[in-house]
Every structure is written in C-alpha cells, then in structure tokens.
C-alpha atoms as a PDB file:
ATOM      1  CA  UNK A   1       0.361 -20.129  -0.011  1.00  0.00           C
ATOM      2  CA  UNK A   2      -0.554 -18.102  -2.992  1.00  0.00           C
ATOM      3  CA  UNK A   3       1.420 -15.095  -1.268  1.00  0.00           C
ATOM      4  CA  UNK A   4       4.983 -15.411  -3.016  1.00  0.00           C
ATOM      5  CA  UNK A   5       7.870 -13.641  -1.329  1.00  0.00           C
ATOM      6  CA  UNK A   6      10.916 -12.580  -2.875  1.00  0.00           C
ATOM      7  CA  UNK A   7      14.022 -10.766  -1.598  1.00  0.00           C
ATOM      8  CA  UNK A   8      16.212  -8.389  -3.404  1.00  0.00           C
ATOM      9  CA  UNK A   9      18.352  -7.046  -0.880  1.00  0.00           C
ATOM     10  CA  UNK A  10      16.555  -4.315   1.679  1.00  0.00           C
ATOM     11  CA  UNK A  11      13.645  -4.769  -0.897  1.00  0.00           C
ATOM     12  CA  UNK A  12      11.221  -7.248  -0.641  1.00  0.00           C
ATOM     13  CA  UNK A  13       8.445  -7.959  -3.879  1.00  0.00           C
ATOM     14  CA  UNK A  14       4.765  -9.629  -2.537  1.00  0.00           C
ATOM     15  CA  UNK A  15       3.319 -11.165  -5.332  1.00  0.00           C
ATOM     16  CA  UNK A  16      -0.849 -11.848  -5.341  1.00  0.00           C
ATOM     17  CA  UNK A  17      -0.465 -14.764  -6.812  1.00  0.00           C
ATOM     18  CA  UNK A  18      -3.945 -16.936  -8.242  1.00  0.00           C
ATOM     19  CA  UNK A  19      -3.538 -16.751 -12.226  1.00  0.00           C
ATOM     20  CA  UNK A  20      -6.397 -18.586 -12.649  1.00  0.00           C
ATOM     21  CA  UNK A  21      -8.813 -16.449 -11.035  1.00  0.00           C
ATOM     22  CA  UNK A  22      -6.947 -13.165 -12.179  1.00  0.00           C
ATOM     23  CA  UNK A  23      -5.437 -13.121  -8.792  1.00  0.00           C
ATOM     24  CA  UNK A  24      -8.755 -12.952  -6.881  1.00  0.00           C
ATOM     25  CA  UNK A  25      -8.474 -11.998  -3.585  1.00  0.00           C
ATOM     26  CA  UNK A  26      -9.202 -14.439  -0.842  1.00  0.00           C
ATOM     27  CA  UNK A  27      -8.616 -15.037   2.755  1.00  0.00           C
ATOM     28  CA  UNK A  28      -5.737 -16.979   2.078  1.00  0.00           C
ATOM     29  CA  UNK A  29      -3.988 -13.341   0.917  1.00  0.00           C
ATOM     30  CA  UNK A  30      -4.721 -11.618   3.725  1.00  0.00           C
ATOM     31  CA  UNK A  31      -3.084 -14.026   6.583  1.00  0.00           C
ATOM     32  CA  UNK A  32       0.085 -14.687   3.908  1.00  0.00           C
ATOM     33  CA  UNK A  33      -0.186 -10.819   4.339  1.00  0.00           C
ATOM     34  CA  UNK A  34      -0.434 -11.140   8.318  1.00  0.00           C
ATOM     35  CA  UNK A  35       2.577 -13.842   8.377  1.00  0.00           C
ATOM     36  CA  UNK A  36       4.642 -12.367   6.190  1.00  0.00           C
ATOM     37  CA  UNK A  37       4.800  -8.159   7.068  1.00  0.00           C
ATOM     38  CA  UNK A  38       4.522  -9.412  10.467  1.00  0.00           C
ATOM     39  CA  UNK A  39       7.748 -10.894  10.056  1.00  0.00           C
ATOM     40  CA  UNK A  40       9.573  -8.202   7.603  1.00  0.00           C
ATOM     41  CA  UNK A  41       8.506  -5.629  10.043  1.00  0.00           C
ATOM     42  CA  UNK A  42      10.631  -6.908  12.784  1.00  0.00           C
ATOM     43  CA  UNK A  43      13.514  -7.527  10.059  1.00  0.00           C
ATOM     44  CA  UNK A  44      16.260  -4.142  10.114  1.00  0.00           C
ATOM     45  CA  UNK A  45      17.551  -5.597   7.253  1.00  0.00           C
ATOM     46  CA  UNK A  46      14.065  -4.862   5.098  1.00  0.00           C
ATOM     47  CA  UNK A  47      13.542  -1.182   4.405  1.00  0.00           C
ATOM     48  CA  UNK A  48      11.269  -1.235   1.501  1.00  0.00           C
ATOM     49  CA  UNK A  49       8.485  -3.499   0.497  1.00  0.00           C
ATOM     50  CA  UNK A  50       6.456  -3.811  -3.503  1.00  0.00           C
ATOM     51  CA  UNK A  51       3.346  -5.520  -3.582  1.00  0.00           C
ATOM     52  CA  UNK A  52       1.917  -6.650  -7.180  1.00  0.00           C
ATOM     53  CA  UNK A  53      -0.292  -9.408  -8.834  1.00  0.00           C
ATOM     54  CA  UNK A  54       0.981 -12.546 -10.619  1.00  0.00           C
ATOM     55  CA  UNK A  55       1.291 -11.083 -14.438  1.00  0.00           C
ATOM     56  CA  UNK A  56       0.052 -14.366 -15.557  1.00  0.00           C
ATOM     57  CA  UNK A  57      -2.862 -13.165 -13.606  1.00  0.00           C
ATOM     58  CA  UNK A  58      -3.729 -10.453 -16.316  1.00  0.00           C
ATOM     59  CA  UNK A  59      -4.352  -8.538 -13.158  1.00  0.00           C
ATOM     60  CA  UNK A  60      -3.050  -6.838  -9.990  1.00  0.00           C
ATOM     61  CA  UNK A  61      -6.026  -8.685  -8.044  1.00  0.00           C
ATOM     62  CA  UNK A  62      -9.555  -8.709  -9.710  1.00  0.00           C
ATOM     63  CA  UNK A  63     -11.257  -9.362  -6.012  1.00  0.00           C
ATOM     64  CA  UNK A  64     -13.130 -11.095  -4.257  1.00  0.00           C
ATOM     65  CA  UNK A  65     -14.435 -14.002  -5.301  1.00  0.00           C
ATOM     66  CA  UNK A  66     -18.072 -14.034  -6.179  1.00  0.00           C
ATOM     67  CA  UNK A  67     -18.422 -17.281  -7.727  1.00  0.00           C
ATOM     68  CA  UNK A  68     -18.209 -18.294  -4.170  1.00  0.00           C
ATOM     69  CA  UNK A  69     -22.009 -18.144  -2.767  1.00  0.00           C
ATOM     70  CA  UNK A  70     -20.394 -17.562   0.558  1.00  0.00           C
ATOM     71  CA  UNK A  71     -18.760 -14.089  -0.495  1.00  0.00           C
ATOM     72  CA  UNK A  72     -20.529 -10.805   0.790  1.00  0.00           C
ATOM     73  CA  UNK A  73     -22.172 -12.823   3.336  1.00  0.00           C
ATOM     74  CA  UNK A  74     -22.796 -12.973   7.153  1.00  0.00           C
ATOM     75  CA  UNK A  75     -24.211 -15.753   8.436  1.00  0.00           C
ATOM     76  CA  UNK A  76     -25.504 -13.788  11.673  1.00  0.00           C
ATOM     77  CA  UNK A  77     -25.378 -10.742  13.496  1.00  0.00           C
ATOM     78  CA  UNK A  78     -23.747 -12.909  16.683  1.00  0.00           C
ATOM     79  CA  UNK A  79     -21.361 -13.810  13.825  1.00  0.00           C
ATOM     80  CA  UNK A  80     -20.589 -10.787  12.346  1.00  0.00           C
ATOM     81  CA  UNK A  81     -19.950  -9.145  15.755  1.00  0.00           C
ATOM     82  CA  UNK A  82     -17.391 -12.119  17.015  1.00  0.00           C
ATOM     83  CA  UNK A  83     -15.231 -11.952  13.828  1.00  0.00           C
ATOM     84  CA  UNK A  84     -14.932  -7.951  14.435  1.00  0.00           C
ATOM     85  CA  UNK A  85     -11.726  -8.613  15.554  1.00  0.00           C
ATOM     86  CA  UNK A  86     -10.647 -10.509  12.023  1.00  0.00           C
ATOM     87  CA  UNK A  87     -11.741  -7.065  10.133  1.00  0.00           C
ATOM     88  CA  UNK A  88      -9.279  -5.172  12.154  1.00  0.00           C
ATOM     89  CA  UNK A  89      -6.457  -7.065  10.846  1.00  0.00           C
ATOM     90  CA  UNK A  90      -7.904  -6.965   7.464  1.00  0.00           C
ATOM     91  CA  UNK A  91      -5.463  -5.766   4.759  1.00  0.00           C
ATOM     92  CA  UNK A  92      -5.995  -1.992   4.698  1.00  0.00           C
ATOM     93  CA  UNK A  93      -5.053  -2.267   8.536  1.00  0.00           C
ATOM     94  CA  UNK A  94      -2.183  -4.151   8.090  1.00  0.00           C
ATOM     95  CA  UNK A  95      -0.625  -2.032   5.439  1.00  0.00           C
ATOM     96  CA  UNK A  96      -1.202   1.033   6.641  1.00  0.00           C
ATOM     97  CA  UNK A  97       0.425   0.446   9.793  1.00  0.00           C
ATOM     98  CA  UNK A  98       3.431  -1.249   8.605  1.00  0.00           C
ATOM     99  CA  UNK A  99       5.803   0.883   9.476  1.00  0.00           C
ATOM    100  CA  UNK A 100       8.171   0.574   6.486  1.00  0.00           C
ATOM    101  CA  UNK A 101       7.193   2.049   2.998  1.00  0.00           C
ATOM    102  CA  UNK A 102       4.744  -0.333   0.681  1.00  0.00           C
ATOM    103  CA  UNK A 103       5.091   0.818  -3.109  1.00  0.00           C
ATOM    104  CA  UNK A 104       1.757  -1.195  -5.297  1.00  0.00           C
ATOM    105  CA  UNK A 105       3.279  -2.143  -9.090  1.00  0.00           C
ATOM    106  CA  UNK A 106      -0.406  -2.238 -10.705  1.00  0.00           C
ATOM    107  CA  UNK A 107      -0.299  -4.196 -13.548  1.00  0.00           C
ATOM    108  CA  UNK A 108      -3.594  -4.769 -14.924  1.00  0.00           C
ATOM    109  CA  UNK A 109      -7.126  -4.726 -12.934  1.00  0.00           C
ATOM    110  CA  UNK A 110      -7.220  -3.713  -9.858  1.00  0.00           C
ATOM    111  CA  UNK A 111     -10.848  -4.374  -8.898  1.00  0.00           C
ATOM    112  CA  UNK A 112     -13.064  -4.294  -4.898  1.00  0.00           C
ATOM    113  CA  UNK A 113     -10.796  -5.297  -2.308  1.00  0.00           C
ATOM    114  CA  UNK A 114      -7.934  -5.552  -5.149  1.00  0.00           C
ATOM    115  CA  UNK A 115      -8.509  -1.688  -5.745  1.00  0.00           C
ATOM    116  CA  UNK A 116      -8.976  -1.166  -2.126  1.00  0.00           C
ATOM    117  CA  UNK A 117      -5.333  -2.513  -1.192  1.00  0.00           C
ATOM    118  CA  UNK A 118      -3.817   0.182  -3.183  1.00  0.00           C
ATOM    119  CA  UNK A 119      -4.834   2.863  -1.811  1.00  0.00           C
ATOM    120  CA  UNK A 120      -3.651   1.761   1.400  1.00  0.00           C
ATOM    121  CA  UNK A 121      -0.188   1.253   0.342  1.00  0.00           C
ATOM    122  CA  UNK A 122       1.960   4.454   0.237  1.00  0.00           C
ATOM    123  CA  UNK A 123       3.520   4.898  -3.622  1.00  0.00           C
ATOM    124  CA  UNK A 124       1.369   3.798  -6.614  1.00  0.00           C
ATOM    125  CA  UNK A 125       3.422   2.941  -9.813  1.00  0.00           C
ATOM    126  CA  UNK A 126       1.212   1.829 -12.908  1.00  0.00           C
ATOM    127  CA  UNK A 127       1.448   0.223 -15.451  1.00  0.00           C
ATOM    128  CA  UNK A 128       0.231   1.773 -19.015  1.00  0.00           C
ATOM    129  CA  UNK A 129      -2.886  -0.812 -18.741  1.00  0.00           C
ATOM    130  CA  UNK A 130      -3.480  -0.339 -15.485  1.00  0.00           C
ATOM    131  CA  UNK A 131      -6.949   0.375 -14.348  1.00  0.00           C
ATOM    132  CA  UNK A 132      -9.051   0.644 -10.960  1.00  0.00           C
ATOM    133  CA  UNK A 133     -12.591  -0.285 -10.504  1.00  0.00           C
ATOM    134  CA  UNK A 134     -14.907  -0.457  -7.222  1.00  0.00           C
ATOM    135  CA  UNK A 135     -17.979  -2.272  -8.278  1.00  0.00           C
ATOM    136  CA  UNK A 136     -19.369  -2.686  -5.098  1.00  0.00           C
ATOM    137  CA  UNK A 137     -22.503  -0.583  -4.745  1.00  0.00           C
ATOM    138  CA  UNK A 138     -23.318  -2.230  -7.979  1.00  0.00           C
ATOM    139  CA  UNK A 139     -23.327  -5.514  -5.872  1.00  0.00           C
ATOM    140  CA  UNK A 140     -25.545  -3.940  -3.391  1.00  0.00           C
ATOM    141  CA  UNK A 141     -23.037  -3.098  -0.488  1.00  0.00           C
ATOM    142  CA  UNK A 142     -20.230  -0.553  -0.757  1.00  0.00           C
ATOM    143  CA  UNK A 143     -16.285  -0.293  -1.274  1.00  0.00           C
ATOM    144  CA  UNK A 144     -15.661  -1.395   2.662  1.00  0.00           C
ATOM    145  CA  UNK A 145     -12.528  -0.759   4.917  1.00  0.00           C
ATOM    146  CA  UNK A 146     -13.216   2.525   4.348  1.00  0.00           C
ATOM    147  CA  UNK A 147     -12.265   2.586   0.515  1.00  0.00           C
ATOM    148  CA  UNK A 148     -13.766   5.324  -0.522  1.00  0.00           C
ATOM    149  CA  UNK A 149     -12.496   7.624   2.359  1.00  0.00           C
ATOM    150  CA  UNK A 150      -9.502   6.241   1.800  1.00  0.00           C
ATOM    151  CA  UNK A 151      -9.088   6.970  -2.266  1.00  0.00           C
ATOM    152  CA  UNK A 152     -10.605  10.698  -1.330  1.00  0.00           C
ATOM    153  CA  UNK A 153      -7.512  11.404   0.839  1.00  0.00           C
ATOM    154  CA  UNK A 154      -5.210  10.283  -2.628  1.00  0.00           C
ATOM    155  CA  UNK A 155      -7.474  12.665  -5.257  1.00  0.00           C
ATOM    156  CA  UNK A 156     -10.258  14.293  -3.702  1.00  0.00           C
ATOM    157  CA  UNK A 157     -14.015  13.669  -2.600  1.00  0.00           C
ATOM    158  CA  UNK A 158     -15.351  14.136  -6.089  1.00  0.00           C
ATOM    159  CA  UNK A 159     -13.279  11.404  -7.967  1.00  0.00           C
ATOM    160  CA  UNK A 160     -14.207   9.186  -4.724  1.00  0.00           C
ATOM    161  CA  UNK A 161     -17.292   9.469  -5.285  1.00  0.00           C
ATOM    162  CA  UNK A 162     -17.258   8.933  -9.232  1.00  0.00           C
ATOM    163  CA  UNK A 163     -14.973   5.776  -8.462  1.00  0.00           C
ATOM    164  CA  UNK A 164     -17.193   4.584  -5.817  1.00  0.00           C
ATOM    165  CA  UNK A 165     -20.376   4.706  -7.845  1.00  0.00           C
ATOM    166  CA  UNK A 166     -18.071   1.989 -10.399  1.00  0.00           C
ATOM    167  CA  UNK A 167     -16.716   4.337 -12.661  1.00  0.00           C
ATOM    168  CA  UNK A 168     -13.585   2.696 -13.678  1.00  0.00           C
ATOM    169  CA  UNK A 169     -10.168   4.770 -13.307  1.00  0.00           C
ATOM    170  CA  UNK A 170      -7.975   3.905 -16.103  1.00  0.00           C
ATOM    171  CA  UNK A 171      -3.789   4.729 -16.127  1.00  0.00           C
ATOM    172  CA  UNK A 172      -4.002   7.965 -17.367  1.00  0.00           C
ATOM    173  CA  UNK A 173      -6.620   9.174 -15.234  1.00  0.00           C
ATOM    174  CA  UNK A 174      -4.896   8.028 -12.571  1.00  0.00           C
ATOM    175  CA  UNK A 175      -1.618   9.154 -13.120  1.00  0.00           C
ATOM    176  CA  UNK A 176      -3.479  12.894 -13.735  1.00  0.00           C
ATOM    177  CA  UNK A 177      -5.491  12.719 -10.510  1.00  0.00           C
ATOM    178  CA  UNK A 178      -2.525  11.785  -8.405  1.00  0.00           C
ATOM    179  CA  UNK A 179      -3.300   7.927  -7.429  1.00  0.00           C
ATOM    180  CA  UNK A 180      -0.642   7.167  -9.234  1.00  0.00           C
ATOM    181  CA  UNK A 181       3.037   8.790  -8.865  1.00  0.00           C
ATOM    182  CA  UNK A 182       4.515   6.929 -12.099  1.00  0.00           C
ATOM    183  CA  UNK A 183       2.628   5.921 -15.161  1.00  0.00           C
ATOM    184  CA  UNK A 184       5.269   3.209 -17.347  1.00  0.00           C
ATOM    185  CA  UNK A 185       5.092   0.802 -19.755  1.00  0.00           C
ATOM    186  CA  UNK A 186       3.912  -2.677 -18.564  1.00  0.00           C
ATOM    187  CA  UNK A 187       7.078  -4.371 -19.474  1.00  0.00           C
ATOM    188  CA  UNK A 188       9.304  -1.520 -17.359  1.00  0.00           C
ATOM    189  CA  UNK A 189       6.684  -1.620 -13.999  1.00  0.00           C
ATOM    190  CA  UNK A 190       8.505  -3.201 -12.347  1.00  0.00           C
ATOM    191  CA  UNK A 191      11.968  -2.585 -12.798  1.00  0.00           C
ATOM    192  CA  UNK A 192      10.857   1.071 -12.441  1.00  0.00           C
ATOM    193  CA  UNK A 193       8.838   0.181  -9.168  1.00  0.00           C
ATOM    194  CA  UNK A 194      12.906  -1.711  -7.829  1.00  0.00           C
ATOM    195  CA  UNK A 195      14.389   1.282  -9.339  1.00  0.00           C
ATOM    196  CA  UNK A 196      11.985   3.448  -6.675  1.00  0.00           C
ATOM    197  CA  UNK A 197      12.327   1.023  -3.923  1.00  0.00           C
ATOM    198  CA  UNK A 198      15.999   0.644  -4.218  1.00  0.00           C
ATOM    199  CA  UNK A 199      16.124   4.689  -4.031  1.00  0.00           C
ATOM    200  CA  UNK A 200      13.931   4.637  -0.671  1.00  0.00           C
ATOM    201  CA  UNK A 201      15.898   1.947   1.044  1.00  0.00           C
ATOM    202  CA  UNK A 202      19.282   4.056   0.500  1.00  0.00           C
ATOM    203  CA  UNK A 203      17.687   6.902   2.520  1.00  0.00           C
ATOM    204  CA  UNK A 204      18.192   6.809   6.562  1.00  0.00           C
ATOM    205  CA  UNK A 205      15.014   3.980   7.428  1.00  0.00           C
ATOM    206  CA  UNK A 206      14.290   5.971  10.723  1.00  0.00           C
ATOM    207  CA  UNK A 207      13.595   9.229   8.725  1.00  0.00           C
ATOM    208  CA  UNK A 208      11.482   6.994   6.536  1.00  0.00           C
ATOM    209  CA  UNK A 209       9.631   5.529   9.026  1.00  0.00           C
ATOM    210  CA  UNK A 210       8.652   8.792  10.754  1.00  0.00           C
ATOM    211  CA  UNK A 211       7.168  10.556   7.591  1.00  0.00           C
ATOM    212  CA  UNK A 212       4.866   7.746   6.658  1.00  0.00           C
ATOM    213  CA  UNK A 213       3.924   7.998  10.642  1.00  0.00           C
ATOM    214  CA  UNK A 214       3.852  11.797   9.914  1.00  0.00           C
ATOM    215  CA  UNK A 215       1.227  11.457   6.831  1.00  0.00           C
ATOM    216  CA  UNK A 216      -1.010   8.556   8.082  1.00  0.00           C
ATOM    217  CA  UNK A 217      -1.326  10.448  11.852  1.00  0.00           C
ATOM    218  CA  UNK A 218      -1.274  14.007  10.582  1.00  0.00           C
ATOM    219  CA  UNK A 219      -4.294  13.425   8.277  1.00  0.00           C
ATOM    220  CA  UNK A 220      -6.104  12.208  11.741  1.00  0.00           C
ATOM    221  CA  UNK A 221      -5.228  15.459  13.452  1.00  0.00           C
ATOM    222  CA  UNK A 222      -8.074  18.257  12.129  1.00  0.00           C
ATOM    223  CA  UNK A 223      -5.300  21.228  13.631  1.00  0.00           C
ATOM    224  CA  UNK A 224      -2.884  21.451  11.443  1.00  0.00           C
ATOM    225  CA  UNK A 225      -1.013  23.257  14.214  1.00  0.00           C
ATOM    226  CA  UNK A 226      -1.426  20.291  16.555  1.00  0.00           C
ATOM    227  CA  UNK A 227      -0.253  18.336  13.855  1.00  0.00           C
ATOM    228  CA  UNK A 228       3.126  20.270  13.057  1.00  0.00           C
ATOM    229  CA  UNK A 229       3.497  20.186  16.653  1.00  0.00           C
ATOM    230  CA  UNK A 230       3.475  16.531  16.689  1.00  0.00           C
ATOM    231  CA  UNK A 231       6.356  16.555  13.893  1.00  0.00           C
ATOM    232  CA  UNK A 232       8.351  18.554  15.936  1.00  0.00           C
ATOM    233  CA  UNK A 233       9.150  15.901  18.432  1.00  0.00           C
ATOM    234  CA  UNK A 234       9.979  13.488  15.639  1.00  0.00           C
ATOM    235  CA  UNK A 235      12.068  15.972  14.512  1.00  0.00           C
ATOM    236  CA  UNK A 236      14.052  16.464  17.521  1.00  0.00           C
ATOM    237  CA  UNK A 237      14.055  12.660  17.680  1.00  0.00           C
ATOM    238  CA  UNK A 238      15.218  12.394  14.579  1.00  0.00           C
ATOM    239  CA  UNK A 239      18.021  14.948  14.720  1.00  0.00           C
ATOM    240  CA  UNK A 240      19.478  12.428  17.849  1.00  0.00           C
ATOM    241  CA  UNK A 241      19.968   9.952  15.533  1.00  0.00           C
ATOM    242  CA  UNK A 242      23.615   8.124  14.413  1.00  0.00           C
ATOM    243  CA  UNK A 243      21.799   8.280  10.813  1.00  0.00           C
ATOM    244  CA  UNK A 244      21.017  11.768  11.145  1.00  0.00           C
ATOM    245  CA  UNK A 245      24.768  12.935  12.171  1.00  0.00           C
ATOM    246  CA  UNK A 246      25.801  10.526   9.326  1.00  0.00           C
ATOM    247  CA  UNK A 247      24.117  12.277   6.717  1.00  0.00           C
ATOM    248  CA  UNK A 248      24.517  15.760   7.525  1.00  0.00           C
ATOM    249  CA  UNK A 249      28.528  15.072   8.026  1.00  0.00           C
ATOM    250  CA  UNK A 250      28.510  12.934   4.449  1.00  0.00           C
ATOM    251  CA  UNK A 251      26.986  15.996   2.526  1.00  0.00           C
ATOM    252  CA  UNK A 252      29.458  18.533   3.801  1.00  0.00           C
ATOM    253  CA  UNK A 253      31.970  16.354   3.004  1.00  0.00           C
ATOM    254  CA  UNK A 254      30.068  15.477  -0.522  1.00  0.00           C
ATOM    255  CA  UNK A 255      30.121  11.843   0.215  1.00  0.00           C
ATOM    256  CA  UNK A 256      27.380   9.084   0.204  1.00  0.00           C
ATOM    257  CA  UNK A 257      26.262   8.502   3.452  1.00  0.00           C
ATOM    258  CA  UNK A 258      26.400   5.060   5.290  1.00  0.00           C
ATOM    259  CA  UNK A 259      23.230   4.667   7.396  1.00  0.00           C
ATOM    260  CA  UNK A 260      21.972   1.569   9.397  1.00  0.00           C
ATOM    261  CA  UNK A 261      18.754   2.819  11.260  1.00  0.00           C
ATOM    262  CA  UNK A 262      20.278   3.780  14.180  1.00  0.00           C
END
C-alpha cells in the first residue's frame, strides 16, 4: 500500500507515498486512509496524527491522476448515484471527522484533491517551497468535496475564489493569509511539524478532542449563541474529567501534569 505508517510515540506520520507520479493521488490513498485512521482512532495510545507526501515525490500529492482516461469520469448516472456512498467516505470526510488532531507537513505541490486534503486537516505547517494549486475548473469541473468552501473557512471567500479559479498559492502567501500556521525551511518541516505534534499530544487528549469538535460543529451552527451554548456542555463535561482535576492541581502545585484521557 502506498500509504506508509510510522509511529513515534502518541504521534503517528502518514506518508503519500507514489514518487514516481509526484505522489498522485489515487484510490489506493484513500482506503490506506480508511484502514489506517480507522484503526488509530480507536487507539488511546495515538493522540496526534502528521500527514505528508513522500519527499522523493517532489510533492505533498500532485493529484489525481489524469493520464488515466478513466479519471473525472462517470460511467452513468445509475453509477454515479450507487457509489454515493464511496464519496462520503472520501478523504475530506474522513479527516475531518477523525476525532484526534491531523497536522499536513506540505512539502512541495499540493495540487486538486492533493490541495483539497489540506484544508481538511486541522494545522498546516509548510515548507519554504510549498505551494497550493486547484486546477480544476481549468479541467472543466470544479475543486469537489467542497474545496473551495472549505479553503474559504481557512482565509476568506475572496482568496477561495482566486484559488479556485487556479491561481496558485505559494508559501508565503499562505503563511500571510492564514492556511498555513508555520512557514520553515524544507529541511526543518518536519521536525518542526513532530516538534508541534509532540506539543499537542502532551496536552489532556479529551480537551483536544472537544475543541476540534468545537470548531468543525460551531462553524455549522449560524447562532453564535447556540453555538457557545453547545460549548458549555463540553465544558461542564470537560471540567468532570480525571485529566481536568490533574491539570488544574499540577499548575498550583507548578508541576507537569500526568494525563491519560480519562
């Protein structure tokens, strides 16, 4: 599978990995992507997860495929409609639901469905030559899974809409805009993208998990009332927590806390 895995501790690294294609994104990524947060999201001992492209790759993922005739294409409605379903598990679905944090190391090109996947993680560290393109309306169709709604929610309607008429995003830009948190060298990414995820695992996970819930639900809710209302019961769920007692009792007493999502 050309999904590799590696563990460093509570951190796990993805790695798109097809360096001959510049890590083109194909089926095959999306079930290793299935399989594998499928099985770190029922792991307590994972807390933090970085998804990147193969470096020898030249790219994060330059996507799809389009040497492949069959790419872009339906071969019915009847079709179309059955596989429904398949689109729903599609990679923006899966990582915005996982219910741990998902930091995206961009190294290189990060192009369609490759570009797409980043916005739907929750941190974006880049690399110096880093750079986001969605050429799709080019093609004929548009930036699908709801890509361009999606990168408006990260830096506003207007840059959407420049990036989803295939104006390319480079580091900089995106660093500026806010689609990217941390803007490094591209020999430091990712040591500064474990650095990061080694920081987030530390913190109590169930805290963790409820603000990501917090942001991806809260942007659903148009009251902003309804949706602080909606924090306050995590809050008060929170606050019953081992974790929470933990931490409040270690900073009084000006020691590290020991917390184990419970």
């Amino acid at each position: 599978m050309p999904l590799l895995h590696e563990r460093s501790g509570p951190v796990v690294v993805l790695t798109l990995s097809r360096p001959d294609g510049r890590n083109a994104w194909d089926e095959d990524f999306n079930q290793g992507l299935i399989e594998t947060l499928s099985q770190l999201e029922d792991d307590p001992e994972v807390r933090c997860v970085i998804l990147t492209g193969d470096p020898a790759g030249r790219a994060f993922s330059a996507g799809a495929n389009l040497k492949d005739e069959r790419t872009h294409r339906n071969e019915s409605p009847a079709g179309f409609i059955e596989g429904l379903p398949k689109w729903r598990r599609f990679v923006s679905h899966l990582l915005t639901e996982f219910p741990k944090p998902v930091i995206a190391a961009v190294n290189g090109y990060a192009i369609g469905i490759g570009c797409i996947a980043t916005f739907c993680c929750d941190i974006v560290v880049a690399s110096e030559d880093a750079e986001w393109r969605l050429p799709q309306v080019k093609l004929g169709i548009l930036p699908a899974y709801g890509g361009s709604v999606r990168l408006a929610r990260w830096v506003g309607r207007g840059h959407a809409m420049r990036a989803s008429l295939g104006y390319p995003i480079d580091a900089r830009e995106a660093y500026r805009i806010g689609l990217a948190q941390w803007l490094v060298p591209p020999e430091t990414l990712m040591d500064k993208a474990m650095e990061i995820a080694q920081e987030i695992s530390a913190l109590p996970p169930l805290a963790v998990r409820m603000v990501k819930e917090s942001l991806n639900r809260g942007q659903d809710i148009p009251n902003l009332a309804d949706a602080a209302l909606c924090d306050v019961y995590r809050f008060m769920a929170l606050e019953n927590t081992e974790d929470a007692r933990e931490a409040h009792g270690a900073w009084r007493e000006g020691r590290v806390p020991q917390v184990h999502g419970r």
